[in-house]
Protein backbone atom coordinates (compact mmCIF):
# COMPACT_ATOMS: atom_id res chain seq x y z
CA UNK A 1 0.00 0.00 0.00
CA UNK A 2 1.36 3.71 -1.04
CA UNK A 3 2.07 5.97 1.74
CA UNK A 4 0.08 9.27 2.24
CA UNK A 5 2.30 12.49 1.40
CA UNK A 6 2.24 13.74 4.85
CA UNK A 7 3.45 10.51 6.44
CA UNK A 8 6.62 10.47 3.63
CA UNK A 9 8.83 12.10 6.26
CA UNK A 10 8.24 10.16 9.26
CA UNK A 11 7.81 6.63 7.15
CA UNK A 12 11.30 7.86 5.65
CA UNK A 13 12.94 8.14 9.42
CA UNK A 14 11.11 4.79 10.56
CA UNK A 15 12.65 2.92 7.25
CA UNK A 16 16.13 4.41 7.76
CA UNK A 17 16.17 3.27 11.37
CA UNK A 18 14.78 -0.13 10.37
CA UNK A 19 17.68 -0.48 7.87
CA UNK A 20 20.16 0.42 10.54
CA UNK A 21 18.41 -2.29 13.11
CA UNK A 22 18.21 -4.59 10.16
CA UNK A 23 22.57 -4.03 9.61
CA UNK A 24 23.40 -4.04 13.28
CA UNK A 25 20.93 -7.50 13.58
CA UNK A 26 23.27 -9.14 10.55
CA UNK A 27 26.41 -8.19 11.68
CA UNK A 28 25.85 -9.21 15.11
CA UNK A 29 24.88 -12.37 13.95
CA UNK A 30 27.96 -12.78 11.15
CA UNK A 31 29.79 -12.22 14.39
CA UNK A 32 28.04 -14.37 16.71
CA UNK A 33 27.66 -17.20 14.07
CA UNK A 34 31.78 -16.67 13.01
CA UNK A 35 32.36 -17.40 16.79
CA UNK A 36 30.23 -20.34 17.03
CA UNK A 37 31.51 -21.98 13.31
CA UNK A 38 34.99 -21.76 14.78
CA UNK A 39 34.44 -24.47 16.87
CA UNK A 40 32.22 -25.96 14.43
CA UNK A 41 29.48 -28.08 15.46
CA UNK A 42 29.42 -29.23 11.62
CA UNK A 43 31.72 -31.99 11.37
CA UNK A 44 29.43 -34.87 10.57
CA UNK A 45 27.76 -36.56 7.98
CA UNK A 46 28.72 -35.75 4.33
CA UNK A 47 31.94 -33.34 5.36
CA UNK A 48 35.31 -34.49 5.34
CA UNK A 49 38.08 -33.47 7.78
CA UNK A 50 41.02 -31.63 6.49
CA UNK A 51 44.19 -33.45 5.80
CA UNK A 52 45.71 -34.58 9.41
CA UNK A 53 42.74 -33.80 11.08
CA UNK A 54 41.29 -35.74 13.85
CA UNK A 55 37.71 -36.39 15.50
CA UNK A 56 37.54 -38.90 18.21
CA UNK A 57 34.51 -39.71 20.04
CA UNK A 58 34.59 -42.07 22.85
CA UNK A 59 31.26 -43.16 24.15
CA UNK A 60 29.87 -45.12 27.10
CA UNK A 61 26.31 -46.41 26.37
CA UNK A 62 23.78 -47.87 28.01
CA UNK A 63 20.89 -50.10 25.74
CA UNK A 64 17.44 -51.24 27.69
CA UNK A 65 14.48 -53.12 26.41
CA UNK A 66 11.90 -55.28 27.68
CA UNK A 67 9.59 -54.84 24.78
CA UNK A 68 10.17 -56.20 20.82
CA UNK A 69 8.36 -54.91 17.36
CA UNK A 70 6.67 -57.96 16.18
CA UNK A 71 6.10 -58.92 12.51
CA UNK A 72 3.44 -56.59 12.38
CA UNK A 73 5.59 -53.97 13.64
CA UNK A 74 3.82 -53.88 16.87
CA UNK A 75 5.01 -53.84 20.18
CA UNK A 76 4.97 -56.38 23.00
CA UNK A 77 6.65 -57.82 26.04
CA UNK A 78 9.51 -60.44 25.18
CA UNK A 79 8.38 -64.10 26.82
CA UNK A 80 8.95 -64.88 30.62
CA UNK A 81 9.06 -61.36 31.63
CA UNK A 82 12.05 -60.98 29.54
CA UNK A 83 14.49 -58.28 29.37
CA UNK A 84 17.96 -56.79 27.47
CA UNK A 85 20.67 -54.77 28.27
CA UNK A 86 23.99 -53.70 26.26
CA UNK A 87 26.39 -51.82 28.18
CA UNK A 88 29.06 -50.68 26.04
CA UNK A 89 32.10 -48.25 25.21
CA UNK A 90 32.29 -47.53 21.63
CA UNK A 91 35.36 -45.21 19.93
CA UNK A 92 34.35 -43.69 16.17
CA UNK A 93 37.58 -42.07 14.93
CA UNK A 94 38.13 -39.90 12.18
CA UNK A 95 40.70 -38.97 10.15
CA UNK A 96 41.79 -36.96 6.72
CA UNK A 97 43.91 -38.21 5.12
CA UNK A 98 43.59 -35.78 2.01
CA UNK A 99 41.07 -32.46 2.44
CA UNK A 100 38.59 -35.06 0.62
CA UNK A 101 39.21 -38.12 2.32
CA UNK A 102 38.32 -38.93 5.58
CA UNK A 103 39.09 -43.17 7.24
CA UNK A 104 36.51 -43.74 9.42
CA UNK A 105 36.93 -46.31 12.44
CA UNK A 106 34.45 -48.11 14.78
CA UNK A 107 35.04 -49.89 17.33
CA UNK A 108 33.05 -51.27 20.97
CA UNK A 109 33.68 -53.56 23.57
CA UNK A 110 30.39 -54.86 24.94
CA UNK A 111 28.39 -56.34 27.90
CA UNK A 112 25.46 -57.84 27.02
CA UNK A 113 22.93 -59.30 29.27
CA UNK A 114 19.57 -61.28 28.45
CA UNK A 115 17.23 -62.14 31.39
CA UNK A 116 13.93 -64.15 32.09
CA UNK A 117 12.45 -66.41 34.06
CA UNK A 118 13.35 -69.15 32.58
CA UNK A 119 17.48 -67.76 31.77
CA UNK A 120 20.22 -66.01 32.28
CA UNK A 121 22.50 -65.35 29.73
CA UNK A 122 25.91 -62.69 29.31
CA UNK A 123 29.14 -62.20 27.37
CA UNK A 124 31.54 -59.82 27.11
CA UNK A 125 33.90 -59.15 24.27
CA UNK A 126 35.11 -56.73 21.57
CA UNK A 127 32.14 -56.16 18.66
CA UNK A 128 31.56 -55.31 15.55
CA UNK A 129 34.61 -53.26 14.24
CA UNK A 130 33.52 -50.94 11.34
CA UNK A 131 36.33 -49.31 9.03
CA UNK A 132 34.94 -47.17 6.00
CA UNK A 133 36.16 -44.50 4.15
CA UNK A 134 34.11 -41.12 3.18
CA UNK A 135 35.25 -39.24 -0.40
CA UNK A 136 34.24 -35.39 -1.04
CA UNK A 137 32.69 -35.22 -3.97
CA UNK A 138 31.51 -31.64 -4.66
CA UNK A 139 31.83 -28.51 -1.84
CA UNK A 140 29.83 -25.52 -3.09
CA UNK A 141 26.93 -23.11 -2.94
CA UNK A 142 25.19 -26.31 -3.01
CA UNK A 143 26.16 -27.34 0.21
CA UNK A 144 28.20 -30.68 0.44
CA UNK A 145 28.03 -34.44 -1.21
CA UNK A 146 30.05 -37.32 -0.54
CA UNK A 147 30.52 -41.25 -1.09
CA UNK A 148 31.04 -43.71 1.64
CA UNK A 149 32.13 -47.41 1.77
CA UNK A 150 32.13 -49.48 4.83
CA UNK A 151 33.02 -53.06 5.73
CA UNK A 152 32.02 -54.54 8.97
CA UNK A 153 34.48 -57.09 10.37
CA UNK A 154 32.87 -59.81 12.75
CA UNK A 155 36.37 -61.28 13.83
CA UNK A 156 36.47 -60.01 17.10
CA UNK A 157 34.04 -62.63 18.69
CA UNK A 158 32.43 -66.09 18.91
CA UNK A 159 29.26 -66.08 16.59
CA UNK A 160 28.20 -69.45 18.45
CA UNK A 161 28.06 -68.14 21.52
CA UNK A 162 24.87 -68.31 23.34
CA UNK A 163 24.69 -64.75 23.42
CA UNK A 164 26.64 -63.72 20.29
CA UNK A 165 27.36 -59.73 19.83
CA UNK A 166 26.47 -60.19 16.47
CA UNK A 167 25.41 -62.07 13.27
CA UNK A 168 29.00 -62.94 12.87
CA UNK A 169 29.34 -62.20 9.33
CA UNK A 170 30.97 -59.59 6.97
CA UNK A 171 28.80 -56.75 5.53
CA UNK A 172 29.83 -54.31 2.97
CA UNK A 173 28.06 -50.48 3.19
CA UNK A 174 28.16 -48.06 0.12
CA UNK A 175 26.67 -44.66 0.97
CA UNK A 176 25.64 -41.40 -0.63
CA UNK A 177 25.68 -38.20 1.75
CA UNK A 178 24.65 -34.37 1.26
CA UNK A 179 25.33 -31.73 4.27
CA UNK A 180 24.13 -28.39 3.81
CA UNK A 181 25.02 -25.26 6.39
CA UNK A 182 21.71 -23.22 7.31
CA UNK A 183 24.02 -20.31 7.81
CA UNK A 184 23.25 -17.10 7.45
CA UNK A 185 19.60 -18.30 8.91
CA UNK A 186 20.64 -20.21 11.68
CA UNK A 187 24.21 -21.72 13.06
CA UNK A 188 23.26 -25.04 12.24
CA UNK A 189 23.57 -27.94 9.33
CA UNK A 190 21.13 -30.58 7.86
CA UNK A 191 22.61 -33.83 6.58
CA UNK A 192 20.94 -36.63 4.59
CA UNK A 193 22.00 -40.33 3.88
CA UNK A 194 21.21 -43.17 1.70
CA UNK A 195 22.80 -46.38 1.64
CA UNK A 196 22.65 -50.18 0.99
CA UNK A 197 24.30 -52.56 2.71
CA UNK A 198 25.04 -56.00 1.70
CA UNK A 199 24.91 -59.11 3.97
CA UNK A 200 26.20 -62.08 3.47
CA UNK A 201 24.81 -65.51 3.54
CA UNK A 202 21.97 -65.91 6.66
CA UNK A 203 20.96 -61.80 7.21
CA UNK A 204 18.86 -59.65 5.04
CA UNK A 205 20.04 -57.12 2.84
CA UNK A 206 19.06 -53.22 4.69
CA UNK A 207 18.95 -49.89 3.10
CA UNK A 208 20.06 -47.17 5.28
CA UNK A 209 18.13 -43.73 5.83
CA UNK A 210 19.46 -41.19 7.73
CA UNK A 211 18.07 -37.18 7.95
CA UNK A 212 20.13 -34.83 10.44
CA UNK A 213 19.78 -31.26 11.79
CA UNK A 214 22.35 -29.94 14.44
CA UNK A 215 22.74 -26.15 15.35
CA UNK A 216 24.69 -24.43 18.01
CA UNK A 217 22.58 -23.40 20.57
CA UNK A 218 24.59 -20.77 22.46
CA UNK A 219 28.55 -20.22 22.26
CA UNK A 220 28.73 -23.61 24.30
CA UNK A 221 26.16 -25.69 24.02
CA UNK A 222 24.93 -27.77 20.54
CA UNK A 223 22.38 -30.02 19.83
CA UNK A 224 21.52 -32.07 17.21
CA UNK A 225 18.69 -34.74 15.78
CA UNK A 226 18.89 -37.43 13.98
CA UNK A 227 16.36 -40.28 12.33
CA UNK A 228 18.51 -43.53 11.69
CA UNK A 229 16.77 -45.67 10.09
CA UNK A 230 17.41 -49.21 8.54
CA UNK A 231 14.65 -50.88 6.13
CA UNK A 232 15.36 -55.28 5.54
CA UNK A 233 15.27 -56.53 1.80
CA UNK A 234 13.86 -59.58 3.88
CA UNK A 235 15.88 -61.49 1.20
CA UNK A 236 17.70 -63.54 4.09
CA UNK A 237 16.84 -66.31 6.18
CA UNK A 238 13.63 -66.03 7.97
CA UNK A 239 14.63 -68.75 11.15
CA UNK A 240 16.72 -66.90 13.86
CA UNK A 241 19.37 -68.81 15.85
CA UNK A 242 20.82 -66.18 17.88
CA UNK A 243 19.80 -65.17 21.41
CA UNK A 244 20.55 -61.66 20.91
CA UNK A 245 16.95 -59.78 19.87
CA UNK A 246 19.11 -57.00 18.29
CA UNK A 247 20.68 -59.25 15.63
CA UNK A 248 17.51 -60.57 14.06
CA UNK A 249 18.35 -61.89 10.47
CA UNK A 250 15.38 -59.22 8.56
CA UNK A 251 14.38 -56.35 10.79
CA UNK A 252 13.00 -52.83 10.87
CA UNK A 253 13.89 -50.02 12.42
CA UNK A 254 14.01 -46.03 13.35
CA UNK A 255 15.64 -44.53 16.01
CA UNK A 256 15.27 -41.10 17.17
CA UNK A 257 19.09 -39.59 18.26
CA UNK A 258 19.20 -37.00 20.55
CA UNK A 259 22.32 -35.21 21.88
CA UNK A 260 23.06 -32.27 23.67
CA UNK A 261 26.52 -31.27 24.03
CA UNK A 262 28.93 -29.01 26.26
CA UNK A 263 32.08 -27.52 24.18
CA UNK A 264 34.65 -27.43 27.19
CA UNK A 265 37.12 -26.03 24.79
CA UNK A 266 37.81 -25.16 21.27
CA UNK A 267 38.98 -29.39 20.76
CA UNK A 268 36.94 -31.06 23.44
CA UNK A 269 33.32 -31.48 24.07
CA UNK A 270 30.92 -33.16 26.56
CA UNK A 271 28.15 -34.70 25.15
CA UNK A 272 24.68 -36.60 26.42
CA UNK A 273 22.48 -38.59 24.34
CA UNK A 274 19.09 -40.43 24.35
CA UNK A 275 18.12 -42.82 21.73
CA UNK A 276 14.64 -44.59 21.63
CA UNK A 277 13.46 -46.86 18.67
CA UNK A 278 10.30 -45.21 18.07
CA UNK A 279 9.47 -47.91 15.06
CA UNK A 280 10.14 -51.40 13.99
CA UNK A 281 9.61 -54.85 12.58
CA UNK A 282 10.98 -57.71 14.15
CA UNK A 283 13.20 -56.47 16.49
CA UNK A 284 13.94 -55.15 20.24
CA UNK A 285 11.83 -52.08 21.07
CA UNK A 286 14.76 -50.45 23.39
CA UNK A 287 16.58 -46.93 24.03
CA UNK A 288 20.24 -46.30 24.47
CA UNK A 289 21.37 -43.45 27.13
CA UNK A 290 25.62 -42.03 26.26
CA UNK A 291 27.67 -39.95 27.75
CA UNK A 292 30.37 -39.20 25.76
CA UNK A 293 33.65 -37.22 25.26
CA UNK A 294 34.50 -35.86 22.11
CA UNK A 295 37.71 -34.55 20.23
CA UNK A 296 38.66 -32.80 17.39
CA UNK A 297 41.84 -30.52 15.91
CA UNK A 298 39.90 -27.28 15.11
């Protein structure tokens, strides 16, 4: 709507100062988002470290469940009053080799406890150990996209254990990621994933979903979100011999991972975490509580 001429002055004045609020609003948050990027919150998913870089996360977490997804996808208490715990310390290094690519490395040692009234049944060992590597494949206005491989190497325990930590077999992972900063908006990133993963002989093939926000909340604290999903081929074997209700040959399922984190300093962070499955097929219905410690050469 035009302006009357007699308000031209006064809507002039009230423009000018809303420009000058406008400028003083951006720069102060250039400024306040240069100081929070400089400790960047933004090292995950599809970016790469720089060459000789380092992130190091060690975790200890704590898995519960006393309720499964059937076949349906419904939920229900396991038999005999049932119940499962995991407690765990996992490591997940990173490290650049080259500004585009980043060796990934995962690694836990486990506890692992299945009760009822009818059992009791533990082990403790080294798991899974994951080693992948992430390439850069275009940086721009954009945002960020990258390939990942990963193999999963099931060495590290006895498969015919009672209580096995896993399936005991080798899978291979290939992966496309996109990251994307939301700065000048908001100090924060989104990050998507896709992936299939291929296992061999008894378990079904999964693909991999994976959608990500994270922002900086103040100087020091960040948060992020993230929906991890995995969705079975159901092309393996549909009799399960394991004891473990997390290593189910074809499964469903979405977690929902929360973290809030502390940054102590411009390399080390505090971080806690709470992960529920909030939907599944065929699997344990269970959350996982962290505390962890991370690391990184700014």
């Amino acid at each position: 709507m035009r302006k009357s001429p007699r308000f031209r002055f006064s809507y002039l004045k009230e423009e000018h100062v809303t420009n000058v609020i406008r400028k003083c609003t951006a720069a102060a948050f250039v400024t306040i988002g240069l100081v929070l990027f400089s400790a960047s919150a933004c090292l995950a998913g599809a970016w790469t470290l720089g060459q000789g870089k380092i992130y190091d996360r060690l975790a200890f977490n704590y898995y519960y469940a006393k309720k499964e997804f059937d076949n349906s996808g419904d939920h229900r208490d396991f038999a005999n009053n049932g119940d499962f715990r995991d407690f765990n310390l996992n490591n997940y290094l990173e490290y650049g080799l080259t500004d585009s690519l980043t060796i990934t490395n995962s690694l836990y040692y486990k506890y692992i406890r299945k009760d009822d009234d009818t059992v009791k049944m533990e082990t403790y060992s080294l798991g899974d150990i994951d080693l992948g590597v992430k390439f850069k494949l275009y940086e721009g206005s954009l945002g960020v996209a990258a390939a990942q491989t990963m193999v999963k190497i099931p060495e590290a325990y006895d498969k015919d254990d009672p209580l096995p930590m896993g399936n005991g077999q080798y899978d291979f992972e290939a992966r496309l990621l996109y990251g994307r900063s939301l700065y000048p908006f908001i100090p924060g990133y989104c990050n998507l994933e896709v992936g299939y993963r291929w296992r061999f002989k008894d378990p079904s093939d999964e693909i991999r979903y994976l959608a990500e926000f994270g922002m900086n909340l103040t100087k020091d604290l960040y948060g992020r979100i993230k929906l991890d999903g995995i969705y079975s081929m159901d092309n393996g074997k549909h009799m399960d011999t394991s004891g473990n209700p997390t290593t189910t040959n074809n499964f469903d399922i979405g977690k929902l991972d929360m973290v809030l984190g502390y940054k102590m300093s411009k390399q080390w962070g505090l971080e806690l975490g709470f992960t529920p499955a909030i939907y599944g097929q065929n699997t344990a219905m269970g959350a996982t509580y962290s505390i962890a410690v991370a690391y990184q050469i700014p």
